[in-house]
PDB file of N, CA and C in Angstrom:
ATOM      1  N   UNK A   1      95.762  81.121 104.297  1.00  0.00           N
ATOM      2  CA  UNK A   1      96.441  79.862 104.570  1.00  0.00           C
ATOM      3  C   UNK A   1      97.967  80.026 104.532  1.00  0.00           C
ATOM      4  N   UNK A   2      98.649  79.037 104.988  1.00  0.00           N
ATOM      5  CA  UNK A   2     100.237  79.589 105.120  1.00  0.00           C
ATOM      6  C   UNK A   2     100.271  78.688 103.548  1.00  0.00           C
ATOM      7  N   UNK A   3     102.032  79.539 103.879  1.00  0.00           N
ATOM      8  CA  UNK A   3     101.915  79.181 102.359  1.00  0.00           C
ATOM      9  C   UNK A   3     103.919  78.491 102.614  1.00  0.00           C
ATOM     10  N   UNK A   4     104.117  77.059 101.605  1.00  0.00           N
ATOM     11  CA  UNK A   4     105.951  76.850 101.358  1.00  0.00           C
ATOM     12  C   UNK A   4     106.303  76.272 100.639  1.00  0.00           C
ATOM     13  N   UNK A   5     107.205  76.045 100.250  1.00  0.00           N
ATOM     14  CA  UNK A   5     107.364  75.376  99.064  1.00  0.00           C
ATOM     15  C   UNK A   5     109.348  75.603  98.601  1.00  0.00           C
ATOM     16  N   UNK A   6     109.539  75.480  97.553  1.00  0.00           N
ATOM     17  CA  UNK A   6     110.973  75.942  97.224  1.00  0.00           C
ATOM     18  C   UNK A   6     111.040  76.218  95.594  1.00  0.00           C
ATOM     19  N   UNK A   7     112.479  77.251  95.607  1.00  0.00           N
ATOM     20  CA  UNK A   7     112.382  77.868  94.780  1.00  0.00           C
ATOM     21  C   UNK A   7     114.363  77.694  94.292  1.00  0.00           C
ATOM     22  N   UNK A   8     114.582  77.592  93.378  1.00  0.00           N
ATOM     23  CA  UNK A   8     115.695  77.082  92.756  1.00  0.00           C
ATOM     24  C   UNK A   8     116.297  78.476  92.361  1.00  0.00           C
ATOM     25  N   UNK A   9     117.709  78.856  92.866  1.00  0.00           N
ATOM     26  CA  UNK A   9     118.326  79.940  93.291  1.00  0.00           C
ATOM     27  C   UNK A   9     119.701  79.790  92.890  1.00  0.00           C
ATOM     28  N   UNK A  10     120.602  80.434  92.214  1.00  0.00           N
ATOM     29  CA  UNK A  10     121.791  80.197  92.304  1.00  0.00           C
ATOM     30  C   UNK A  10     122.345  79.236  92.406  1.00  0.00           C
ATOM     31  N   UNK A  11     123.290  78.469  93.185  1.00  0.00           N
ATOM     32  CA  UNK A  11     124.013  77.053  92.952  1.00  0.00           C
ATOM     33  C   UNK A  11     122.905  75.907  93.597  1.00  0.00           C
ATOM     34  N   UNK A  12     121.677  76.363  94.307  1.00  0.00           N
ATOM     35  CA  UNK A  12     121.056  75.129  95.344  1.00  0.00           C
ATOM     36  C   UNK A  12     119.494  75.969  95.122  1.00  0.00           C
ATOM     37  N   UNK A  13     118.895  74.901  95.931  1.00  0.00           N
ATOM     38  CA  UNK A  13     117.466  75.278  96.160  1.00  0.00           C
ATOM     39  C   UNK A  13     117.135  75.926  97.699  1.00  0.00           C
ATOM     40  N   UNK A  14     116.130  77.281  97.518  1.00  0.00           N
ATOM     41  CA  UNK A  14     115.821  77.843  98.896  1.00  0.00           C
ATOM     42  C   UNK A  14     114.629  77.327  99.406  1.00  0.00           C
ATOM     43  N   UNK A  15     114.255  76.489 100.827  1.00  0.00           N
ATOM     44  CA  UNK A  15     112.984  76.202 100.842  1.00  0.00           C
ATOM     45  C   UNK A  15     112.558  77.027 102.274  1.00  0.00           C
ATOM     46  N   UNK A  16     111.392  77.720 102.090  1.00  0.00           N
ATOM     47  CA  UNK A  16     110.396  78.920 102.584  1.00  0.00           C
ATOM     48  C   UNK A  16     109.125  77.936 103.145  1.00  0.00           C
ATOM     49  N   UNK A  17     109.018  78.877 104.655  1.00  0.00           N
ATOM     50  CA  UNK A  17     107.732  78.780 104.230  1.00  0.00           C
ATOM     51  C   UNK A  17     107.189  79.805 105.150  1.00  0.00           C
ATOM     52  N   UNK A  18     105.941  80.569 104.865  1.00  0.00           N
ATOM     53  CA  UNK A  18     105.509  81.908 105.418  1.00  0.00           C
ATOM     54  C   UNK A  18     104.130  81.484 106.094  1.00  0.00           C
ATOM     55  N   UNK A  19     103.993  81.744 107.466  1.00  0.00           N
ATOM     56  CA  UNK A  19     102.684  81.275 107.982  1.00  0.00           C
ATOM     57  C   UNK A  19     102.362  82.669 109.218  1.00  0.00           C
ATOM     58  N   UNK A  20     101.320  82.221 109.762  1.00  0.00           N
ATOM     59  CA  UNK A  20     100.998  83.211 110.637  1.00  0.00           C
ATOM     60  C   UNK A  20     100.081  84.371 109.982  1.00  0.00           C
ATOM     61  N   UNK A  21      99.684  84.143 108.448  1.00  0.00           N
ATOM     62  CA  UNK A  21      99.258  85.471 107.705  1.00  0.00           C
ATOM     63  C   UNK A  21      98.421  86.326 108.647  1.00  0.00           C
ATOM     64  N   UNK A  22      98.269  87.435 108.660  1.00  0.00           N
ATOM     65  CA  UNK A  22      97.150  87.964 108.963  1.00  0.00           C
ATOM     66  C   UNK A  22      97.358  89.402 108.532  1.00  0.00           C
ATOM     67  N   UNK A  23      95.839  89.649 108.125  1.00  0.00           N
ATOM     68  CA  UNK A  23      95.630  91.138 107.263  1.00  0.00           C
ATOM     69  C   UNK A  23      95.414  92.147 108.879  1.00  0.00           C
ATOM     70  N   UNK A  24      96.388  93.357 108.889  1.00  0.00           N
ATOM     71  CA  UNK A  24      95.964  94.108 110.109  1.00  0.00           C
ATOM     72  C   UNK A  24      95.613  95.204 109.622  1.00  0.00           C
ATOM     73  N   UNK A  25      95.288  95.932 108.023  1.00  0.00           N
ATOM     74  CA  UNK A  25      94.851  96.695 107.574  1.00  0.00           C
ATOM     75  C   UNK A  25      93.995  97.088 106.733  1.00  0.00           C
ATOM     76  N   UNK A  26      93.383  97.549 106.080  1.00  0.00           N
ATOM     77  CA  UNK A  26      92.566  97.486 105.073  1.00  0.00           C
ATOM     78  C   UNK A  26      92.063  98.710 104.746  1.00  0.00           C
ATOM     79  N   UNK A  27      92.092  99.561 104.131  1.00  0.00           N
ATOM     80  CA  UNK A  27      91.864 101.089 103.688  1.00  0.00           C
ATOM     81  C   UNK A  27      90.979 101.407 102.227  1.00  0.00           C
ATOM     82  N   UNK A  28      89.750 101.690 102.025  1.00  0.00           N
ATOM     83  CA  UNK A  28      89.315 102.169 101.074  1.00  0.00           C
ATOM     84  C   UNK A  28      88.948 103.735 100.793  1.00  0.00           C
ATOM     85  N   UNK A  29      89.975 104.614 100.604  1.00  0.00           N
ATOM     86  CA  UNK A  29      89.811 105.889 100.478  1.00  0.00           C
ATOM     87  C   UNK A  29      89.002 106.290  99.453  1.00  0.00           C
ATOM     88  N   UNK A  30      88.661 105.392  98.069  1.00  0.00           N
ATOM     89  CA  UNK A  30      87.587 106.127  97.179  1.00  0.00           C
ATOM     90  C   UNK A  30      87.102 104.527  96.796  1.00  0.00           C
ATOM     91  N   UNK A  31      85.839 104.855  97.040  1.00  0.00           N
ATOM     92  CA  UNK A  31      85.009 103.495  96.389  1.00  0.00           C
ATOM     93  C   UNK A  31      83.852 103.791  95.211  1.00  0.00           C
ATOM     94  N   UNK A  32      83.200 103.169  94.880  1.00  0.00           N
ATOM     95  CA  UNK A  32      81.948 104.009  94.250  1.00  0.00           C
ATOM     96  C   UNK A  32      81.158 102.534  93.186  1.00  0.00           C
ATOM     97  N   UNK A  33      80.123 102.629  93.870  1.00  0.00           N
ATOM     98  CA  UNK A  33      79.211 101.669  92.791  1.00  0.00           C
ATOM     99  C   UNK A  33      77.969 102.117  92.163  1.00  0.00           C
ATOM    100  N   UNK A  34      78.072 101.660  90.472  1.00  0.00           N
ATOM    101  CA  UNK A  34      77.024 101.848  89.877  1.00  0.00           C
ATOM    102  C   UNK A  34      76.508 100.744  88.928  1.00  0.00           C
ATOM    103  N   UNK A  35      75.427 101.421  88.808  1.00  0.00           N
ATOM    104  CA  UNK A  35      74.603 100.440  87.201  1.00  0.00           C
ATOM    105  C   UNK A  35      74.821 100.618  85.991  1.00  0.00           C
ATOM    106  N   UNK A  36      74.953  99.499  85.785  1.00  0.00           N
ATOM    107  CA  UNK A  36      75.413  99.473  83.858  1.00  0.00           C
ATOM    108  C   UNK A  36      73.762  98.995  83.266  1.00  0.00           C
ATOM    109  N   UNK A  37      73.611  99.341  82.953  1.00  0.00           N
ATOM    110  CA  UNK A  37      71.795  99.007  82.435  1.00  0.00           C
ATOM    111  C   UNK A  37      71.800  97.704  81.356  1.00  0.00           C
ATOM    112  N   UNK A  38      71.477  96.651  81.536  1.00  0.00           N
ATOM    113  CA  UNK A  38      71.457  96.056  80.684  1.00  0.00           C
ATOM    114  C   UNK A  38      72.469  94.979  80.723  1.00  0.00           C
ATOM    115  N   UNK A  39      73.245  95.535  82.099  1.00  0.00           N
ATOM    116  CA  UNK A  39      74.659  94.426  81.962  1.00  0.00           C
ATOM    117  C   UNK A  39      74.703  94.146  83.468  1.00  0.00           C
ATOM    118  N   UNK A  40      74.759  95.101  84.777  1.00  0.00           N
ATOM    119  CA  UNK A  40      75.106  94.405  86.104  1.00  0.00           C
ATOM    120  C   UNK A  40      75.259  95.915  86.591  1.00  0.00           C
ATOM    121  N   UNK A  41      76.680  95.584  87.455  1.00  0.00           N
ATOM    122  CA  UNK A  41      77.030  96.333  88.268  1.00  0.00           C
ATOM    123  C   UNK A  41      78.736  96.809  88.713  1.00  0.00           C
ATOM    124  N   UNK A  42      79.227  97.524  88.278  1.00  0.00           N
ATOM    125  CA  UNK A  42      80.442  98.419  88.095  1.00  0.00           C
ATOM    126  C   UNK A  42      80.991  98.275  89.688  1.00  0.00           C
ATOM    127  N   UNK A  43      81.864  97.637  90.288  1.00  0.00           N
ATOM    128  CA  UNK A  43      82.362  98.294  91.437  1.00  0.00           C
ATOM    129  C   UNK A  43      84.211  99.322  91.029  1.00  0.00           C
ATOM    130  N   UNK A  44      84.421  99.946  91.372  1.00  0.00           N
ATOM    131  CA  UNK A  44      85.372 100.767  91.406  1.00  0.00           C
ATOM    132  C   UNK A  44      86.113 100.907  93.197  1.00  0.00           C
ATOM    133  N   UNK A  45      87.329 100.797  92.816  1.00  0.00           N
ATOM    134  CA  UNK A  45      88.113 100.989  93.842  1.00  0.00           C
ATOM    135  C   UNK A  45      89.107 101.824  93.525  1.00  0.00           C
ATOM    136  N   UNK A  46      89.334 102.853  94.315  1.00  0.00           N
ATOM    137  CA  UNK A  46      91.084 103.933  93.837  1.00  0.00           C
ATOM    138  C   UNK A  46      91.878 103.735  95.356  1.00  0.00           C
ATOM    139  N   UNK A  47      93.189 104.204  94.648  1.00  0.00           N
ATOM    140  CA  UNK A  47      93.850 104.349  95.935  1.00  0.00           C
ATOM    141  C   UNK A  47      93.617 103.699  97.668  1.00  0.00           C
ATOM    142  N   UNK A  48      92.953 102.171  97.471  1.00  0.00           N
ATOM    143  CA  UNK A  48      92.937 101.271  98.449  1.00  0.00           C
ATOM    144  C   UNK A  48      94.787 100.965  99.100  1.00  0.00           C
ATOM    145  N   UNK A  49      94.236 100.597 100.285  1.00  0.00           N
ATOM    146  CA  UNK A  49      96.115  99.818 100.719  1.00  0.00           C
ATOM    147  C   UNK A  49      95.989  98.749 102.030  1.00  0.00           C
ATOM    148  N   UNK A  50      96.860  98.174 102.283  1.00  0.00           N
ATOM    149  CA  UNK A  50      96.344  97.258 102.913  1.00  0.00           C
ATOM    150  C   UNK A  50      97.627  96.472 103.684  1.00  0.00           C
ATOM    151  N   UNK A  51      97.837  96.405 104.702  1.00  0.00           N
ATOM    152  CA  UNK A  51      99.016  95.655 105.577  1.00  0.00           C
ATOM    153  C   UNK A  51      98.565  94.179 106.176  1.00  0.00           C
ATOM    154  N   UNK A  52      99.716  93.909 106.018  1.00  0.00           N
ATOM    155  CA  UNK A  52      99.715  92.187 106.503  1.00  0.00           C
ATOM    156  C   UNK A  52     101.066  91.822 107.556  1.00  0.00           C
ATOM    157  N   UNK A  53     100.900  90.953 108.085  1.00  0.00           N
ATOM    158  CA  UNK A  53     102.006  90.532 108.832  1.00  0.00           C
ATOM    159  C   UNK A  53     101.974  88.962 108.705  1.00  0.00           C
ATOM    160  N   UNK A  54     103.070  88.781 108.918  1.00  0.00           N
ATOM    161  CA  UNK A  54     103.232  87.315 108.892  1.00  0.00           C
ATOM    162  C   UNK A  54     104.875  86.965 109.677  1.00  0.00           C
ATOM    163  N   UNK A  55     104.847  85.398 109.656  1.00  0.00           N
ATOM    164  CA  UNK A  55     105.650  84.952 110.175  1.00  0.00           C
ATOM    165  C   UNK A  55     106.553  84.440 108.808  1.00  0.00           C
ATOM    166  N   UNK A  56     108.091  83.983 108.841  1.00  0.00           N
ATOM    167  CA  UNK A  56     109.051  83.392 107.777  1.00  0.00           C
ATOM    168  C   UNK A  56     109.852  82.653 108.417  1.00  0.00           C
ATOM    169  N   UNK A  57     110.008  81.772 107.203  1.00  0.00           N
ATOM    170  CA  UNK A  57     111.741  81.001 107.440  1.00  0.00           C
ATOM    171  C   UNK A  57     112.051  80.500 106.298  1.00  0.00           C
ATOM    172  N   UNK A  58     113.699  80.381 105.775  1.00  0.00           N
ATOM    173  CA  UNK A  58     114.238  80.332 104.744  1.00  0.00           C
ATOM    174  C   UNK A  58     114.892  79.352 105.456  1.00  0.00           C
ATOM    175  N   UNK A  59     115.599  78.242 104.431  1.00  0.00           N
ATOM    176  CA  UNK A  59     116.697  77.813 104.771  1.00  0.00           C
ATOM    177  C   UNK A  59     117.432  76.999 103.174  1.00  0.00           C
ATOM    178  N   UNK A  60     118.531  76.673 103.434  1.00  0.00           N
ATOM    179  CA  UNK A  60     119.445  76.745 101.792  1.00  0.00           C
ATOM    180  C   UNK A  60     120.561  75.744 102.645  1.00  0.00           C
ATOM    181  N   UNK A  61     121.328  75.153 101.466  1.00  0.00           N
ATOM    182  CA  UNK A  61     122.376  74.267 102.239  1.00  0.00           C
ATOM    183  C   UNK A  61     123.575  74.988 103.059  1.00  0.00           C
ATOM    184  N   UNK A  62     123.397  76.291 102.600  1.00  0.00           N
ATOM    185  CA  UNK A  62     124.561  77.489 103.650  1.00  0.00           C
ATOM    186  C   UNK A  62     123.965  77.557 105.026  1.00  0.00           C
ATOM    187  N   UNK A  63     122.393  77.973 104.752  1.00  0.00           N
ATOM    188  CA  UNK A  63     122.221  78.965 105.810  1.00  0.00           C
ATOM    189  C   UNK A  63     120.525  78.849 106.283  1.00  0.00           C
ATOM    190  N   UNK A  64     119.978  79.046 107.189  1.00  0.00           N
ATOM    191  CA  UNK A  64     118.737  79.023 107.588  1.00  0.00           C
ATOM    192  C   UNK A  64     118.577  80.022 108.327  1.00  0.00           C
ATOM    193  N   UNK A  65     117.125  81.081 108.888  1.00  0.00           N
ATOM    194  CA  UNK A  65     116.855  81.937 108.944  1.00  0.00           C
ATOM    195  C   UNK A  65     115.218  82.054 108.915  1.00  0.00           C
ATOM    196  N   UNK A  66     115.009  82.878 109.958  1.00  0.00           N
ATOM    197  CA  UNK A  66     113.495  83.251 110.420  1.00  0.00           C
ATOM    198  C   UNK A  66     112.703  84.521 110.960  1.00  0.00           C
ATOM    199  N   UNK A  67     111.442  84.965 110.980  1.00  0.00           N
ATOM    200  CA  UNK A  67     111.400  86.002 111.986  1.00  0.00           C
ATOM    201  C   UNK A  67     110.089  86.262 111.594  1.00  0.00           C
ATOM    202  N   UNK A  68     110.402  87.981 111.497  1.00  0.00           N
ATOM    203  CA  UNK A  68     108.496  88.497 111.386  1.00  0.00           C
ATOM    204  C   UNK A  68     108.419  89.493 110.041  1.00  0.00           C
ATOM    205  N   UNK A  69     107.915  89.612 109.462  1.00  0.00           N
ATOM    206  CA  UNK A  69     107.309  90.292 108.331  1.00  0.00           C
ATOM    207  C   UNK A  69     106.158  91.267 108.423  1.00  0.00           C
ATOM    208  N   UNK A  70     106.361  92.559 107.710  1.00  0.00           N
ATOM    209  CA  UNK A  70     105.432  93.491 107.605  1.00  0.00           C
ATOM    210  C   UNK A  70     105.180  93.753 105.859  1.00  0.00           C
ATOM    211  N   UNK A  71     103.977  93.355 105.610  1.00  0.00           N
ATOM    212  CA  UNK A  71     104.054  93.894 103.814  1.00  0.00           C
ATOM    213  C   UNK A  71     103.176  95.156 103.766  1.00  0.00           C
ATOM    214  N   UNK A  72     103.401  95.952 103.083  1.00  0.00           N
ATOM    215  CA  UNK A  72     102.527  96.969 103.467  1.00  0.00           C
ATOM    216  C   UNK A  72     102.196  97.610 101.687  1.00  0.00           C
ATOM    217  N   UNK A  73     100.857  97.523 100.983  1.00  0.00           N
ATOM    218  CA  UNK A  73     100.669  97.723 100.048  1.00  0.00           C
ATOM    219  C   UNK A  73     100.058  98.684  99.535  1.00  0.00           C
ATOM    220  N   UNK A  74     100.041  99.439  98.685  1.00  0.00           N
ATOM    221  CA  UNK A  74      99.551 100.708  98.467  1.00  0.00           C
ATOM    222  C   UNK A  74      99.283 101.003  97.047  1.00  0.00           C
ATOM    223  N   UNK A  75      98.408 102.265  96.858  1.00  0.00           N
ATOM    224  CA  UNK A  75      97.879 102.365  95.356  1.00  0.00           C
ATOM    225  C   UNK A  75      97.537 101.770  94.672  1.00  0.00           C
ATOM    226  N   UNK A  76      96.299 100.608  95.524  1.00  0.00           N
ATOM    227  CA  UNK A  76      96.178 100.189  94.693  1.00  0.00           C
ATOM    228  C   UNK A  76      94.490 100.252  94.103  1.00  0.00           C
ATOM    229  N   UNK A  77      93.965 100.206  92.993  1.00  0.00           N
ATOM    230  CA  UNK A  77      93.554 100.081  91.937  1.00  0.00           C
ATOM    231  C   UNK A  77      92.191  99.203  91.200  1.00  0.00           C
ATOM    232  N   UNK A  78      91.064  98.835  91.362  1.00  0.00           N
ATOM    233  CA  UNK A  78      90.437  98.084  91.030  1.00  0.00           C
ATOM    234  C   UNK A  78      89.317  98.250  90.041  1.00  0.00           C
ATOM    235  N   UNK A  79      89.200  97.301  89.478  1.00  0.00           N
ATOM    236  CA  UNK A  79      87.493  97.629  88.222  1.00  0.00           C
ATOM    237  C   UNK A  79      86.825  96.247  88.493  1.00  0.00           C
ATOM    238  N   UNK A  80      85.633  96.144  89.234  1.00  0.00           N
ATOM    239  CA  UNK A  80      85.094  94.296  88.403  1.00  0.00           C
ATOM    240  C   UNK A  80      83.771  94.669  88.229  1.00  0.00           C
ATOM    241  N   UNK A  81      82.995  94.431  87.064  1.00  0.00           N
ATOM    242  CA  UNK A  81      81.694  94.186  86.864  1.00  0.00           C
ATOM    243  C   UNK A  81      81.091  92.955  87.194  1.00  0.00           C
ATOM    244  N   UNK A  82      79.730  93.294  87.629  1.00  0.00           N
ATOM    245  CA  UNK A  82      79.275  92.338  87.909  1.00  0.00           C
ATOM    246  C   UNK A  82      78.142  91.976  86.778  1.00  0.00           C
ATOM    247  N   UNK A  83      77.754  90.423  86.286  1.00  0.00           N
ATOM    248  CA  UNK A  83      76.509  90.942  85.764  1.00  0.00           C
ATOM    249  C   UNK A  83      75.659  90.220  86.951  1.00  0.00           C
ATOM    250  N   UNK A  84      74.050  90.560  86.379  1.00  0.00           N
ATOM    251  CA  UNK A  84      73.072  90.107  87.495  1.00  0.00           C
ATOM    252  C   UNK A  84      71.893  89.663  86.587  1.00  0.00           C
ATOM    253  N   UNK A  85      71.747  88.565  85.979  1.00  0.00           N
ATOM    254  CA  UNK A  85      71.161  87.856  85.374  1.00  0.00           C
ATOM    255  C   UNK A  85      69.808  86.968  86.623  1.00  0.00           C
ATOM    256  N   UNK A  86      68.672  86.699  85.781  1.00  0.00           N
ATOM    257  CA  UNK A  86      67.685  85.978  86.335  1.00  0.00           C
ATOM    258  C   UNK A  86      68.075  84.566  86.134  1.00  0.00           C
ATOM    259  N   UNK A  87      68.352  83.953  87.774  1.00  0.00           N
ATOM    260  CA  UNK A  87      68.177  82.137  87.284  1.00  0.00           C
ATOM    261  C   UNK A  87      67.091  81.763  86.321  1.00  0.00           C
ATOM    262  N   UNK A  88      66.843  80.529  86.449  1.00  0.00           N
ATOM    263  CA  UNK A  88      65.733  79.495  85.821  1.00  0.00           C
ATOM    264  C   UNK A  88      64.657  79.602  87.052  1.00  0.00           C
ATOM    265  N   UNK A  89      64.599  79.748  87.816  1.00  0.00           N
ATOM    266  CA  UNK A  89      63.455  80.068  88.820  1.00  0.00           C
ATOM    267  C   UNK A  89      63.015  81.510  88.899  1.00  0.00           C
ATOM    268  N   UNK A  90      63.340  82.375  88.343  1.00  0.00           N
ATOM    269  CA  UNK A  90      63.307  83.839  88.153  1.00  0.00           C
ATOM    270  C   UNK A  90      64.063  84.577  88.830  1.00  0.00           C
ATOM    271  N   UNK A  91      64.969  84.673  90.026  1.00  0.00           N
ATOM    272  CA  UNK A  91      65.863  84.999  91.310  1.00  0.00           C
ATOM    273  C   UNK A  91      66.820  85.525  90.145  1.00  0.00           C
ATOM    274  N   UNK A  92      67.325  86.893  91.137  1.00  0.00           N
ATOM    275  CA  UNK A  92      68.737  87.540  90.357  1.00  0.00           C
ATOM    276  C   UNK A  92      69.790  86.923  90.824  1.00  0.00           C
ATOM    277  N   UNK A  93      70.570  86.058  90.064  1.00  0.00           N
ATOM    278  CA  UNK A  93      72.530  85.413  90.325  1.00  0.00           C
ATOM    279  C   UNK A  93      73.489  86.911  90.094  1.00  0.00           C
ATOM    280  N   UNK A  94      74.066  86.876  90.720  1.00  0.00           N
ATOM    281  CA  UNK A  94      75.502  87.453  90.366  1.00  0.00           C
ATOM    282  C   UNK A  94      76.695  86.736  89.894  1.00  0.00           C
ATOM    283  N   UNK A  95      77.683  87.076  88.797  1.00  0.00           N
ATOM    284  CA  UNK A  95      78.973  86.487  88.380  1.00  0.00           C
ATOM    285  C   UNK A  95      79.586  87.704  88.379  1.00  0.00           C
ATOM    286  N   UNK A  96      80.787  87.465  88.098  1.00  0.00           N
ATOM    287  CA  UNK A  96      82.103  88.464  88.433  1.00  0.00           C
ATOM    288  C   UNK A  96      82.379  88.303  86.651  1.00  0.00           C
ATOM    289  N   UNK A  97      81.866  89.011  85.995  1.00  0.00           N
ATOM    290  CA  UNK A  97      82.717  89.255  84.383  1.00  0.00           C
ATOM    291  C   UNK A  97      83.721  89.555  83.816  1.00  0.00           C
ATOM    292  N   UNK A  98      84.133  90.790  84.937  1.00  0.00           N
ATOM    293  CA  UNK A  98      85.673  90.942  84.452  1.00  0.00           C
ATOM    294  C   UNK A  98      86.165  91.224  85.628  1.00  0.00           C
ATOM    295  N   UNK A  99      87.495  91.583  85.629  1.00  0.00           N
ATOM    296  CA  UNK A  99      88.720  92.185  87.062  1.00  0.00           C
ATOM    297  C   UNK A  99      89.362  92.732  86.565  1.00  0.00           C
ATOM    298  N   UNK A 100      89.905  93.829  86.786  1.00  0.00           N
ATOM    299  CA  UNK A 100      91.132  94.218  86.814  1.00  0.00           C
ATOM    300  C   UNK A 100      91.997  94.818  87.936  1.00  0.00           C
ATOM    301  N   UNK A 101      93.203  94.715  88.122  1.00  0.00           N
ATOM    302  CA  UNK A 101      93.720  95.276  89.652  1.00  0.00           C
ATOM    303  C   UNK A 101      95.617  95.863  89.160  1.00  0.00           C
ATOM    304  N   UNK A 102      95.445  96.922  89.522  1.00  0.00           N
ATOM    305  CA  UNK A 102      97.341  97.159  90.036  1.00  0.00           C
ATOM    306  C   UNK A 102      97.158  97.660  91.004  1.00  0.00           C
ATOM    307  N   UNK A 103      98.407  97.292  91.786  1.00  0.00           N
ATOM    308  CA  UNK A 103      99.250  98.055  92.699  1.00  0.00           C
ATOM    309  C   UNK A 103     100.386  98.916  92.573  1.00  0.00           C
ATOM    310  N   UNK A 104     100.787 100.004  93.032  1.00  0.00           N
ATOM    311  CA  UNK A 104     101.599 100.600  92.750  1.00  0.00           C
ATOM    312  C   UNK A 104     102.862 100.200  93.865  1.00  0.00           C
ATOM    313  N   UNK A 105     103.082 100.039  94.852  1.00  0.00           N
ATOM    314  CA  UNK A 105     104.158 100.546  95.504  1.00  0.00           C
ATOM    315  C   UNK A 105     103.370  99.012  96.699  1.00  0.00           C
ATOM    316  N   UNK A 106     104.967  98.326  97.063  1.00  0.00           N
ATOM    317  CA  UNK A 106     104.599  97.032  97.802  1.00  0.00           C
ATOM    318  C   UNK A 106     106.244  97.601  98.540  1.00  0.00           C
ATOM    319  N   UNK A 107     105.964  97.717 100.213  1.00  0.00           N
ATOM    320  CA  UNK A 107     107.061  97.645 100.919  1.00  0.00           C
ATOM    321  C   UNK A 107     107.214  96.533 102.073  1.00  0.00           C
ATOM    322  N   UNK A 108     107.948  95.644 101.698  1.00  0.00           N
ATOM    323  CA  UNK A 108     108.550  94.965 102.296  1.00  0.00           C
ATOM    324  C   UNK A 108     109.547  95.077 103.790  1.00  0.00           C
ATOM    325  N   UNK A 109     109.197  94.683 104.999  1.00  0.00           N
ATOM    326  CA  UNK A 109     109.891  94.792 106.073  1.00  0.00           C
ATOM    327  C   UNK A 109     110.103  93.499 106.755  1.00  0.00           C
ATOM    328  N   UNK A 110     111.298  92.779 106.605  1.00  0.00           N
ATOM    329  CA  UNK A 110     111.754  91.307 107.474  1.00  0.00           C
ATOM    330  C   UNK A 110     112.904  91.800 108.507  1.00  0.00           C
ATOM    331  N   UNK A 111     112.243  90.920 109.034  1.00  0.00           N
ATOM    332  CA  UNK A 111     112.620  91.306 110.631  1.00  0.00           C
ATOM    333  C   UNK A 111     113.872  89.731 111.310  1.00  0.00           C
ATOM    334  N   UNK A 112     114.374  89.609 111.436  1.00  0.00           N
ATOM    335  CA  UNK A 112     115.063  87.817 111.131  1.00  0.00           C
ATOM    336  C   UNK A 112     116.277  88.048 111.877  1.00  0.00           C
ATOM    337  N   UNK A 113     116.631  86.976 112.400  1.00  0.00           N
ATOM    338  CA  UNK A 113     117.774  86.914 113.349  1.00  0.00           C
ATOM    339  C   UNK A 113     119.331  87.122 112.492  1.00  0.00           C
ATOM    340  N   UNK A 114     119.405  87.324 111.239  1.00  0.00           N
ATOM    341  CA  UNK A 114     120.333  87.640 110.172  1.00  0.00           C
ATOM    342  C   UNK A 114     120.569  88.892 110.301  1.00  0.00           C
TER     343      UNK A 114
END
């Protein structure tokens, strides 16, 4: 979803707003799933990365400004267990128990008539 709003900066407020999202990448170089016995299911992610593009515009009581955006994200990192419990009708549910996530390295490219 696009996303705007404003953000309070130095002497005034900057108001943004970023639309157009779209993911044009997505990379899983090491994945791996297993069983935890008794508890669910382990997914693991290493060294995933992932690019986006989008559209921007800034504007402030100086100055206004727009264009195109490249984010491009890398190293990044994941753990979530799952458990897999029997409903009340006997059927296996899944929930998400835990998460964890870093990224290492986020490069930024704006592209803007500035």
């Amino acid at each position: 979803p696009d996303m705007s709003g404003y953000e309070k900066f130095g002497l005034g407020n900057v108001k943004y707003n970023i639309s157009g999202i779209h993911v044009t990448a997505v990379e899983f170089p090491s994945a791996s799933i297993s069983l935890i016995p008794g508890t669910g299911i382990k997914l693991v992610i290493g060294n995933a990365s992932l690019s986006i593009d989008m559209n921007w515009n800034i504007r402030t009581w100086m100055f206004k400004d727009s264009g195109r955006s490249t984010v491009y994200i890398s190293k990044v990192f994941a753990t979530a267990i799952f458990s897999t419990p029997l409903d009340h009708t006997g059927h296996t549910s899944i929930s998400l128990t835990s998460c964890r996530t870093t990224s290492g390295d986020i490069d930024i490219k704006l592209n803007g008539k500035s």
